[in-house]
N, C-alpha and C. Protein backbone atom coordinates (compact mmCIF):
# COMPACT_ATOMS: atom_id res chain seq x y z
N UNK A 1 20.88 -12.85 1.90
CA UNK A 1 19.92 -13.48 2.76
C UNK A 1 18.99 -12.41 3.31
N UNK A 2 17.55 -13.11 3.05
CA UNK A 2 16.74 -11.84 3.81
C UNK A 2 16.50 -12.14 5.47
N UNK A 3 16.37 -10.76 6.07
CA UNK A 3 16.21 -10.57 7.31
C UNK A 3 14.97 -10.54 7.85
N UNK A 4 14.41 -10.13 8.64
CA UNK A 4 13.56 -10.16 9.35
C UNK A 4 12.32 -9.19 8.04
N UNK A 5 10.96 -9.74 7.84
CA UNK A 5 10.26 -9.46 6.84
C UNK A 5 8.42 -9.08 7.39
N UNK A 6 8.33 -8.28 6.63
CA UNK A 6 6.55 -7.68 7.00
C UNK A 6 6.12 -8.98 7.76
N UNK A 7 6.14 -10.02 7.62
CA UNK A 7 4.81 -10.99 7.49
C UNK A 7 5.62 -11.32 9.05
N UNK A 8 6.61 -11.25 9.42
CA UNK A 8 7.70 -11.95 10.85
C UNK A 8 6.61 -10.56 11.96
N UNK A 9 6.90 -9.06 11.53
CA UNK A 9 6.77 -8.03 11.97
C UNK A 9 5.35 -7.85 12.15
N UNK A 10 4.60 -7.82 11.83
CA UNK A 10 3.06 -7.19 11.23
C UNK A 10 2.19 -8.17 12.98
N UNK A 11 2.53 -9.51 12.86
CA UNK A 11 1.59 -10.01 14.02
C UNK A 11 2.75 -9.60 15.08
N UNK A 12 3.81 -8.99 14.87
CA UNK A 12 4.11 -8.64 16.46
C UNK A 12 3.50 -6.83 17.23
N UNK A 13 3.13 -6.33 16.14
CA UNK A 13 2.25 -5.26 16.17
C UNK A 13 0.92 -5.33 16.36
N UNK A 14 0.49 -6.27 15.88
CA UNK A 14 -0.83 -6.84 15.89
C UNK A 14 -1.28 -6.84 17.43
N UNK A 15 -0.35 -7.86 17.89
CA UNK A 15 -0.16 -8.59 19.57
C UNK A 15 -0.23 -7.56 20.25
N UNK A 16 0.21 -6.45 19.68
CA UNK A 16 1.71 -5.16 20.98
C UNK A 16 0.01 -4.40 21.30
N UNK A 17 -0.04 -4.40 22.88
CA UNK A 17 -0.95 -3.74 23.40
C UNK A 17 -0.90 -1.96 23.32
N UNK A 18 0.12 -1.48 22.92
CA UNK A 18 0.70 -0.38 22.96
C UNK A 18 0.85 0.63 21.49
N UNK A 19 0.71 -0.37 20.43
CA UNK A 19 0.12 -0.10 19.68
C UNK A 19 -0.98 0.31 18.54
N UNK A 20 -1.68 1.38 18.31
CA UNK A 20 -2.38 1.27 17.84
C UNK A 20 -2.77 1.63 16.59
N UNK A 21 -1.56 1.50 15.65
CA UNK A 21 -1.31 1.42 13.86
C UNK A 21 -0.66 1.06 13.69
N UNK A 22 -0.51 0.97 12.52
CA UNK A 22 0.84 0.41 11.78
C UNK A 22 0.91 1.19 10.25
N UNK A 23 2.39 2.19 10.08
CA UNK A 23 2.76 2.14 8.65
C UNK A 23 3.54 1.40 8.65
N UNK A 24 3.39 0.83 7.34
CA UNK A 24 4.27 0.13 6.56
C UNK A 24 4.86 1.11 5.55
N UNK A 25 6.23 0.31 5.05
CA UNK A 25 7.19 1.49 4.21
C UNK A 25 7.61 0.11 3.16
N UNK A 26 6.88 0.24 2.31
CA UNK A 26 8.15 -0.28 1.32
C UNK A 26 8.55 -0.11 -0.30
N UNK A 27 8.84 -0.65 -0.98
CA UNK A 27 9.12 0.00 -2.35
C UNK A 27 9.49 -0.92 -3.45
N UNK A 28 9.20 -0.41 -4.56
CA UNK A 28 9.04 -1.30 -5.71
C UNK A 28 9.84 -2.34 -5.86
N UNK A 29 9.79 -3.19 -6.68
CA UNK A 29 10.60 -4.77 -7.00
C UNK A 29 10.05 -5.76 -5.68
N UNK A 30 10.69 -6.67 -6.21
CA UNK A 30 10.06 -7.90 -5.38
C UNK A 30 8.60 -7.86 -4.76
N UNK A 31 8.07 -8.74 -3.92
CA UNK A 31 6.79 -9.26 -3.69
C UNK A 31 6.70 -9.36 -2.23
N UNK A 32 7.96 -8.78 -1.13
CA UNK A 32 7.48 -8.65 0.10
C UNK A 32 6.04 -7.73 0.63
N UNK A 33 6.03 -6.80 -0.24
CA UNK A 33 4.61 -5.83 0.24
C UNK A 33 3.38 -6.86 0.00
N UNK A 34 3.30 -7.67 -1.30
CA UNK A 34 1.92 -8.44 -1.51
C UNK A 34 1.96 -9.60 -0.62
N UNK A 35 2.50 -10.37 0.06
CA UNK A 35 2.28 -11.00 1.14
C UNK A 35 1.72 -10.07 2.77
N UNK A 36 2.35 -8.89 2.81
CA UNK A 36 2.08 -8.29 3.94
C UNK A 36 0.58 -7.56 3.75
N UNK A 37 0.19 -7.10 2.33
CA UNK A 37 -0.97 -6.74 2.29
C UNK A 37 -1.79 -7.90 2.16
N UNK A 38 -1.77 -9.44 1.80
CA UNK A 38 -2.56 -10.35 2.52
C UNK A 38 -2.83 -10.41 3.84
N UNK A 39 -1.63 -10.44 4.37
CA UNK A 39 -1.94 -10.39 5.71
C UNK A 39 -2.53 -9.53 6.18
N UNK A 40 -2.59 -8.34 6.26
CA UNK A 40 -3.41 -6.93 6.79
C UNK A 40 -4.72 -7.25 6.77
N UNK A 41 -5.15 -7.95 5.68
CA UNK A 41 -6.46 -8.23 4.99
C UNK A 41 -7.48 -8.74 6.70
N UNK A 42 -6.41 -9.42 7.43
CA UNK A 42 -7.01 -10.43 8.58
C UNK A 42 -7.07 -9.49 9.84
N UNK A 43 -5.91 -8.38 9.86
CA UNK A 43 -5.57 -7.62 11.19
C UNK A 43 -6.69 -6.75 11.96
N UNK A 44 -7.06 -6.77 12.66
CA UNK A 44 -7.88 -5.82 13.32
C UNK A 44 -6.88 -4.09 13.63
N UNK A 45 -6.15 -3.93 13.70
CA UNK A 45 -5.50 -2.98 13.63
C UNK A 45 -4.95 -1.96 12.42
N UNK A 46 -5.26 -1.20 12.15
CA UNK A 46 -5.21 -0.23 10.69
C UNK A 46 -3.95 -0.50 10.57
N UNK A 47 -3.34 -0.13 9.12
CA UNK A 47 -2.27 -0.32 8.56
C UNK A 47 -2.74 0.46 7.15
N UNK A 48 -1.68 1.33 7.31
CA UNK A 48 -1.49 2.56 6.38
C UNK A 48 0.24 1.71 5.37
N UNK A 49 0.01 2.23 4.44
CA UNK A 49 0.94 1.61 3.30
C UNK A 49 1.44 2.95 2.66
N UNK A 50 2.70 3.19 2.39
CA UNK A 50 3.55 4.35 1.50
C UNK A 50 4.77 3.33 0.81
N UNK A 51 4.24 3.54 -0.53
CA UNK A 51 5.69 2.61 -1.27
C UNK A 51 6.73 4.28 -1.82
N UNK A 52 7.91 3.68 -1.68
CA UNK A 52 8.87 4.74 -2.19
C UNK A 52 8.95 4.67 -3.04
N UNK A 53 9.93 5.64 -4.11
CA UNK A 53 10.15 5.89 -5.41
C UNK A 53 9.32 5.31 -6.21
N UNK A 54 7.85 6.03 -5.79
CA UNK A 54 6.79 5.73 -6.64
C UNK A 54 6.84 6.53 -8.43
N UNK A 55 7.98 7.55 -8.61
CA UNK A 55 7.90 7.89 -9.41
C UNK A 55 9.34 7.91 -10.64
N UNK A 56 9.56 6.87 -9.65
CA UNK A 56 11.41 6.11 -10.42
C UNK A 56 10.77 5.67 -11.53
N UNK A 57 11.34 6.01 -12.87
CA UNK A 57 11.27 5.31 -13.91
C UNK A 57 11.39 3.44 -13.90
N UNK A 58 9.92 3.17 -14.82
CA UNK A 58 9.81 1.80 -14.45
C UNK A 58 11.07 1.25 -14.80
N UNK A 59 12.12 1.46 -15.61
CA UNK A 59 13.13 0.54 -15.93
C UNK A 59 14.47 0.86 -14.82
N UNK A 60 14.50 1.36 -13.77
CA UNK A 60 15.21 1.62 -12.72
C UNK A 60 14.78 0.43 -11.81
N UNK A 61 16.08 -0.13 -11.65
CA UNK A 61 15.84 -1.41 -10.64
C UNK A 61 16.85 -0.53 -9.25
N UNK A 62 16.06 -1.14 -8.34
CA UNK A 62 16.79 -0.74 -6.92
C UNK A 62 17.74 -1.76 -6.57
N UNK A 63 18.68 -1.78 -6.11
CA UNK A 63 20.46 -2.07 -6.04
C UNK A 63 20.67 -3.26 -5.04
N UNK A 64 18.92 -3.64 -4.30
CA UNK A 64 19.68 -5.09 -3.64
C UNK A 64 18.54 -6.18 -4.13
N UNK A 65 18.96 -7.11 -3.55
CA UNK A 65 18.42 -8.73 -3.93
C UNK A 65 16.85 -8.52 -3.46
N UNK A 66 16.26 -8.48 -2.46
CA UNK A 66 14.47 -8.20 -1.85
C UNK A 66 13.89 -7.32 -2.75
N UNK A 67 14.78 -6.16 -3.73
CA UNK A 67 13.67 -5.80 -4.30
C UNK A 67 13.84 -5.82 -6.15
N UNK A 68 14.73 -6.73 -6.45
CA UNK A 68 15.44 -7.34 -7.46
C UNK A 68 14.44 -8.52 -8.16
N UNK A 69 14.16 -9.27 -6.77
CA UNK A 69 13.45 -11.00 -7.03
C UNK A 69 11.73 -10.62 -7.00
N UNK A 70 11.05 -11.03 -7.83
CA UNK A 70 9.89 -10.79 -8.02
C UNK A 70 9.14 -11.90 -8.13
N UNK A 71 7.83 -12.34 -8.06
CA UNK A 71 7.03 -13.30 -7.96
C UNK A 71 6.54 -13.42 -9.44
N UNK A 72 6.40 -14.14 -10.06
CA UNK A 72 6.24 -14.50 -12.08
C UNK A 72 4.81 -14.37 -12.15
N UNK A 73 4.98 -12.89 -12.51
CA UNK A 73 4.01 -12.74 -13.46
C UNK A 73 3.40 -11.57 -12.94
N UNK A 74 3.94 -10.99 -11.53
CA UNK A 74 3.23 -10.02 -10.40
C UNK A 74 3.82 -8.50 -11.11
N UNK A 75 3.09 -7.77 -11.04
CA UNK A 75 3.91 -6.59 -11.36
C UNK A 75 4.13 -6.39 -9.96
N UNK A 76 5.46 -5.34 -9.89
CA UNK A 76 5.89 -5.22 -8.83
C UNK A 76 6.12 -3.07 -8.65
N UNK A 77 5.25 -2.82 -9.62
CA UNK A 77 5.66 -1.45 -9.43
C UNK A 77 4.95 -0.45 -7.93
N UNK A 78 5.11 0.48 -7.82
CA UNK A 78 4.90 0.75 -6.99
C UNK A 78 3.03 1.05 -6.68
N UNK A 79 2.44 1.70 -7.63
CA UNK A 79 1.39 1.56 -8.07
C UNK A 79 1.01 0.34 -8.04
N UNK A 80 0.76 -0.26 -8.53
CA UNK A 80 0.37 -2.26 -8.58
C UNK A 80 0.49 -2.60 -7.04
N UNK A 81 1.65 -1.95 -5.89
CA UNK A 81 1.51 -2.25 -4.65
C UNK A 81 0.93 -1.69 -4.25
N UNK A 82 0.59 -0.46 -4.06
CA UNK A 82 -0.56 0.28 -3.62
C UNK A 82 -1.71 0.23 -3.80
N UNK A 83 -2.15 -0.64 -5.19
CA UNK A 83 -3.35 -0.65 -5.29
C UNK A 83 -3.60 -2.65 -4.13
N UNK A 84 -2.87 -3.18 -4.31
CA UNK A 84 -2.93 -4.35 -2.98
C UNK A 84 -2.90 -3.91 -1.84
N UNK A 85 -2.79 -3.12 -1.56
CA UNK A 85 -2.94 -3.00 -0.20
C UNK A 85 -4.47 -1.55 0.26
N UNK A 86 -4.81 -1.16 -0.90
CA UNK A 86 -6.28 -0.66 -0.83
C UNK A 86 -7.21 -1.95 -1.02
N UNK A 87 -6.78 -2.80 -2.16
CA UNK A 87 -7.99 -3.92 -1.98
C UNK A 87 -8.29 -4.87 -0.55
N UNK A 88 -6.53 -4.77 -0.19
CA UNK A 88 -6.89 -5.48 1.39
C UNK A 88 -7.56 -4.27 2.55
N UNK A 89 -8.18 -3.69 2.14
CA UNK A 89 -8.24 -2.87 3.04
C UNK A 89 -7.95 -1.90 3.72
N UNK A 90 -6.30 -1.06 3.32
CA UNK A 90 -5.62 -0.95 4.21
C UNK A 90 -5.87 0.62 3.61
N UNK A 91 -5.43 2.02 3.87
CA UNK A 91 -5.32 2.96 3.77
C UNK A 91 -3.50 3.17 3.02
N UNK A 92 -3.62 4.07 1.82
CA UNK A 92 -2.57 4.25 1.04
C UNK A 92 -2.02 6.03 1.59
N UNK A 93 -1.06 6.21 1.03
CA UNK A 93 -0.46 7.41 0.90
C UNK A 93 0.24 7.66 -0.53
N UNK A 94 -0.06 8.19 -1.14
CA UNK A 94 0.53 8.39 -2.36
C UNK A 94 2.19 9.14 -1.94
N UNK A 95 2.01 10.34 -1.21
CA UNK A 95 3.14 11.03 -1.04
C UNK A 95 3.18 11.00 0.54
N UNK A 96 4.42 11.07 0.92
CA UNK A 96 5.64 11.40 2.31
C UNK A 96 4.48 11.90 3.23
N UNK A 97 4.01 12.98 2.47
CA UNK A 97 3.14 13.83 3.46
C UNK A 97 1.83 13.33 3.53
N UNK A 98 1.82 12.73 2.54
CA UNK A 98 -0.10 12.11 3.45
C UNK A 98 -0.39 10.68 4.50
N UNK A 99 0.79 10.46 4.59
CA UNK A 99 1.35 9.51 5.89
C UNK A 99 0.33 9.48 6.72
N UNK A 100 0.46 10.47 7.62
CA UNK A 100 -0.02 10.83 8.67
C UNK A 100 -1.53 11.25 8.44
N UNK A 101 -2.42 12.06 7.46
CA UNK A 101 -3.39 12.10 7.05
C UNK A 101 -4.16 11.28 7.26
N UNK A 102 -4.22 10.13 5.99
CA UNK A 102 -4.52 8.53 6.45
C UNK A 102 -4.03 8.00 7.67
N UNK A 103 -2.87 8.07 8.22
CA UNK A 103 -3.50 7.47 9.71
C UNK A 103 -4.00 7.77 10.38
N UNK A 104 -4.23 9.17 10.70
CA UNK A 104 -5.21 9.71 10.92
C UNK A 104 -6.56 9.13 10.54
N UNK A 105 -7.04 9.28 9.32
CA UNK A 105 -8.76 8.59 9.00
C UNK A 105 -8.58 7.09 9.43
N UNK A 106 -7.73 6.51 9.32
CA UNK A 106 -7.26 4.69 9.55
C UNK A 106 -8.02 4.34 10.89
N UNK A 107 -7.20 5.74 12.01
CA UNK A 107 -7.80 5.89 13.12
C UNK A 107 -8.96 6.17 13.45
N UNK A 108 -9.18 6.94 13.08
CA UNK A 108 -10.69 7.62 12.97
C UNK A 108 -11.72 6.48 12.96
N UNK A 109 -11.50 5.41 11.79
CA UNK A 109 -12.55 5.11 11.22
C UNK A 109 -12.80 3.63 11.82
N UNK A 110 -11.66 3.54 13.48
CA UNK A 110 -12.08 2.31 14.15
C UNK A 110 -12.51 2.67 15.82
N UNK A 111 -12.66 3.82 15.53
CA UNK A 111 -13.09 3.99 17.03
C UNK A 111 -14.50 3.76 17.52
């Protein structure tokens, strides 16, 4: 059973006066990131995106059910998520370390 998911999380950041970004973290298989990068699409608040084991061999499946189940027909690699969440708008990180970089410009570029 899934737990609490981007799309539950994302408008409670949105709301939070105290906030003023959002990374998101997530990683290949399944289709939770392409609903959350719809949503971003609407947010007034930046949202920076880093998918993990962007460089796991495509035939490596990750070991639970959320990133197992996929939407028919979606690629679900990590790339294919990253590029959804640049079309919504959002600022990417390819690697660990450019995290902060991009939120940095994310920031920058709403003041």
């Amino acid at each position: 059973m899934l737990g609490t998911g981007y799309t539950d999380i994302l408008p409670l950041f949105e709301s939070d006066a105290d906030t003023d970004a959002i990374v998101l973290i997530g990683e290949p298989g399944g289709a939770l990131e392409y609903a959350a990068a719809e949503m971003a699409k609407s947010m007034k608040k930046p949202v920076v995106a880093y998918i993990t084991a962007q460089h796991a061999p495509p035939e490596k499946r990750l070991g639970h059910a959320g990133a197992i189940s996929s939407i028919a027909g979606a690629p679900t690699t990590a790339k294919e998520k990253l590029r959804a969440f640049r079309e919504a708008g959002c600022a990417t990180a390819a690697l660990l370390t450019e995290i902060v970089p991009a939120l940095n410009g994310a920031m920058a570029a709403v003041r």
